[in-house]
Protein backbone atom coordinates (compact mmCIF):
# COMPACT_ATOMS: atom_id res chain seq x y z
CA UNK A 1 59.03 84.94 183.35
CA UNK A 2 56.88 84.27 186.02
CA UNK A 3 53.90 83.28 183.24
CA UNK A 4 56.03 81.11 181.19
CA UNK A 5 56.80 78.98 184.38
CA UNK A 6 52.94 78.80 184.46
CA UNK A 7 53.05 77.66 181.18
CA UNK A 8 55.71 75.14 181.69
CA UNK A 9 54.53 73.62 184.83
CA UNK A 10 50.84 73.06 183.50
CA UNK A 11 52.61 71.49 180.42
CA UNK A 12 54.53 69.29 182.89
CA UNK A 13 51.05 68.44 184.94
CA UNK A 14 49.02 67.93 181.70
CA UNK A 15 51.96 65.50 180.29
CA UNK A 16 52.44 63.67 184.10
CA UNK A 17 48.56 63.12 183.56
CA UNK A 18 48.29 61.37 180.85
CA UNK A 19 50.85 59.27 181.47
CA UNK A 20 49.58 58.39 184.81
CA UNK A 21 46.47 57.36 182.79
CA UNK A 22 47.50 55.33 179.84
CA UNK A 23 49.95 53.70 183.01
CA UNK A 24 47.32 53.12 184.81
CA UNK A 25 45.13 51.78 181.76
CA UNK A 26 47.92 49.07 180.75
CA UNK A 27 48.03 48.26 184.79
CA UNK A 28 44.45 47.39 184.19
CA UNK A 29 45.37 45.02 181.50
CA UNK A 30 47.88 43.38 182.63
CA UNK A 31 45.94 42.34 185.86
CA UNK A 32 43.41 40.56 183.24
CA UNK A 33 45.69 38.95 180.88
CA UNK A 34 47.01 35.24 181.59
CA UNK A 35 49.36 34.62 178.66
CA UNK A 36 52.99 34.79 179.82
CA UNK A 37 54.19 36.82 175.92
CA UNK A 38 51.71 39.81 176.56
CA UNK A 39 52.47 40.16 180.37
CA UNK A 40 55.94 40.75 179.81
CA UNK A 41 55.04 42.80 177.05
CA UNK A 42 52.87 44.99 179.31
CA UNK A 43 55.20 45.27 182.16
CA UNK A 44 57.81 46.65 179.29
CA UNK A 45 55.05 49.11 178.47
CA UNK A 46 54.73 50.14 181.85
CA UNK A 47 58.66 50.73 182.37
CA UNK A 48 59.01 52.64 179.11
CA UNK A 49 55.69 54.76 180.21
CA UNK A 50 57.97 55.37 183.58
CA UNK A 51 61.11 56.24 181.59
CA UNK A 52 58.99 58.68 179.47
CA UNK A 53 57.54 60.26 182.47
CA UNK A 54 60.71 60.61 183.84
CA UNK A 55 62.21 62.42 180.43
CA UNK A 56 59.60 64.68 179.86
CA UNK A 57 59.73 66.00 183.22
CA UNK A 58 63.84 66.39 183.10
CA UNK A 59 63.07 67.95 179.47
CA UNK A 60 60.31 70.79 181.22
CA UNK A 61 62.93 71.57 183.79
CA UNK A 62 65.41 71.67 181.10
CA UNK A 63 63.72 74.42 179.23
CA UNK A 64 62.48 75.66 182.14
CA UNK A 65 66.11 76.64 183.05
CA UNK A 66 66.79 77.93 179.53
CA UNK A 67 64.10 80.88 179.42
CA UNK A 68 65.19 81.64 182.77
CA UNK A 69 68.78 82.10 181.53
CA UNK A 70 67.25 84.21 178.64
CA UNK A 71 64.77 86.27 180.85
CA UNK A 72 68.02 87.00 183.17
CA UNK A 73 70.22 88.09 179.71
CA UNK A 74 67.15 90.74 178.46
CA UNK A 75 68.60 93.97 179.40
């Protein structure tokens, strides 16, 4: 039990990570773009990288919570 949590939580870092980045990354862009279409455009990207952060780390808790159920259930 105590690995998979491992497991799940470096899953969970290596996802926040790069989602930090490519966030970051568009951030970048959009601080060097000056047409008013593809600022908007980032700053959707940038929500929707915020939303996806936010499901994936509900999703790792989620599961997280299932094997614990299961590990509890093993006799």
């Amino acid at each position: 039990m105590n690995d998979r949590n491992t497991k799940l939580d470096e899953m969970s870092k290596q996802l926040n990570e790069n989602i930090i980045a490519v966030k970051g990354t568009l951030e970048l862009v959009d601080t060097s773009v000056t047409e008013d279409d593809l600022h908007e455009l980032l700053l959707k990207a940038i929500d929707r990288m915020d939303i996806i952060q936010k499901v994936s780390n509900d999703m790792v808790g989620a599961l997280k919570n299932c094997f614990d159920k299961m590990s509890s259930m093993k006799p």
